[in-house]
Protein backbone atom coordinates (compact mmCIF):
# COMPACT_ATOMS: atom_id res chain seq x y z
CA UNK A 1 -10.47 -7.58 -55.38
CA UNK A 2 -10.88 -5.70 -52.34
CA UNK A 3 -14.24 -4.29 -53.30
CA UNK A 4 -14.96 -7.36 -54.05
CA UNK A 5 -14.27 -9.11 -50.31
CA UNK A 6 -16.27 -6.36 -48.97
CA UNK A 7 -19.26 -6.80 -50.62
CA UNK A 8 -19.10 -10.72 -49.57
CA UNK A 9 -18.99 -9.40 -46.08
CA UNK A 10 -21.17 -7.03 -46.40
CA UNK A 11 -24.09 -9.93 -47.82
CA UNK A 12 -22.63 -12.12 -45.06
CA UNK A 13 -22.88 -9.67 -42.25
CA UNK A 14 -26.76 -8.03 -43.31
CA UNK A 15 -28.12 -11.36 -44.10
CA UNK A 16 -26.57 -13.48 -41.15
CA UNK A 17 -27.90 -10.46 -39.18
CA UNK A 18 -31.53 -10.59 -40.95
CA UNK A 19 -31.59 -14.37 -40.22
CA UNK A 20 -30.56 -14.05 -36.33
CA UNK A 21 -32.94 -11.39 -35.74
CA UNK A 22 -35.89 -13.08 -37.42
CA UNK A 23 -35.55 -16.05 -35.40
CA UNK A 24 -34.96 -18.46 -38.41
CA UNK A 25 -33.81 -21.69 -37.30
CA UNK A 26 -32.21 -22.41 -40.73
CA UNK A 27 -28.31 -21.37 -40.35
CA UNK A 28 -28.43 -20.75 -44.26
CA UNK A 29 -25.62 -20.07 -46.35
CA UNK A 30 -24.35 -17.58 -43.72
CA UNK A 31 -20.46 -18.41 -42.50
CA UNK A 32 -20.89 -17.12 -39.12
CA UNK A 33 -23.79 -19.07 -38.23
CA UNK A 34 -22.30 -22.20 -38.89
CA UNK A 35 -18.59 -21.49 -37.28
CA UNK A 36 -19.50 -19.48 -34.35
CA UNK A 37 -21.70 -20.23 -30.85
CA UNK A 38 -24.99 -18.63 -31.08
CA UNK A 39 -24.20 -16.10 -28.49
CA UNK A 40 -21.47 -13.99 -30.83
CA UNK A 41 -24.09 -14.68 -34.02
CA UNK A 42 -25.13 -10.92 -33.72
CA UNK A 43 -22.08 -9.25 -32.83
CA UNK A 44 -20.35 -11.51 -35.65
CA UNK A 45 -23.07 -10.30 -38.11
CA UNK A 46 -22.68 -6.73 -37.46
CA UNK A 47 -18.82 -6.40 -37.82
CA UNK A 48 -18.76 -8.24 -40.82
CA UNK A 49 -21.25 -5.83 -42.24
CA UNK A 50 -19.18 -2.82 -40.92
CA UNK A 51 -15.72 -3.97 -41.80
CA UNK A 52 -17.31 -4.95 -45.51
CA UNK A 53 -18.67 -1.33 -45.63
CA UNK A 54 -15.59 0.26 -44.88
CA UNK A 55 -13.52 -2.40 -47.13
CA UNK A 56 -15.84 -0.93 -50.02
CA UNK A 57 -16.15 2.40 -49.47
CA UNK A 58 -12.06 3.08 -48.69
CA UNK A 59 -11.64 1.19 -52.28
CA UNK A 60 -14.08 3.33 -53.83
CA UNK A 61 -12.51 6.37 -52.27
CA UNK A 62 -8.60 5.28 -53.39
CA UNK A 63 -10.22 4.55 -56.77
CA UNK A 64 -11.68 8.13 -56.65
CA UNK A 65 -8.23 9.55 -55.99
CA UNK A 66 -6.05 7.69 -58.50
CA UNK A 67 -8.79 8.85 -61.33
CA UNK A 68 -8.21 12.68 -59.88
């Protein structure tokens, strides 16, 4: 489930990010467009990607030790 969660932030996060930075004036389907001034849109989209990184990849890892 946790893997899961991460990889929803990490779409979020690299999308929201693609969207800001190509100067779309759509807000899409991204949450942090929609919820948050357009001044933290950036910022938001990049620590949602990071924190859904590192949700996925420490899962992966404790997966990887429970197997061993």
């Amino acid at each position: 489930m946790i893997e899961l969660i991460g990889i929803v932030l990490v779409v979020q996060g690299v999308g929201g990010f693609i969207n800001r930075v190509g100067e779309s004036k759509s807000y899409s389907w991204f949450v942090q467009l929609h919820v948050l001034p357009p001044s933290f849109h950036i910022a938001a989209s990049i620590a949602m990607a990071v924190l859904g990184a590192a949700l996925v990849l420490t899962d992966m890892a404790r997966k990887r030790k429970n197997k061993a």
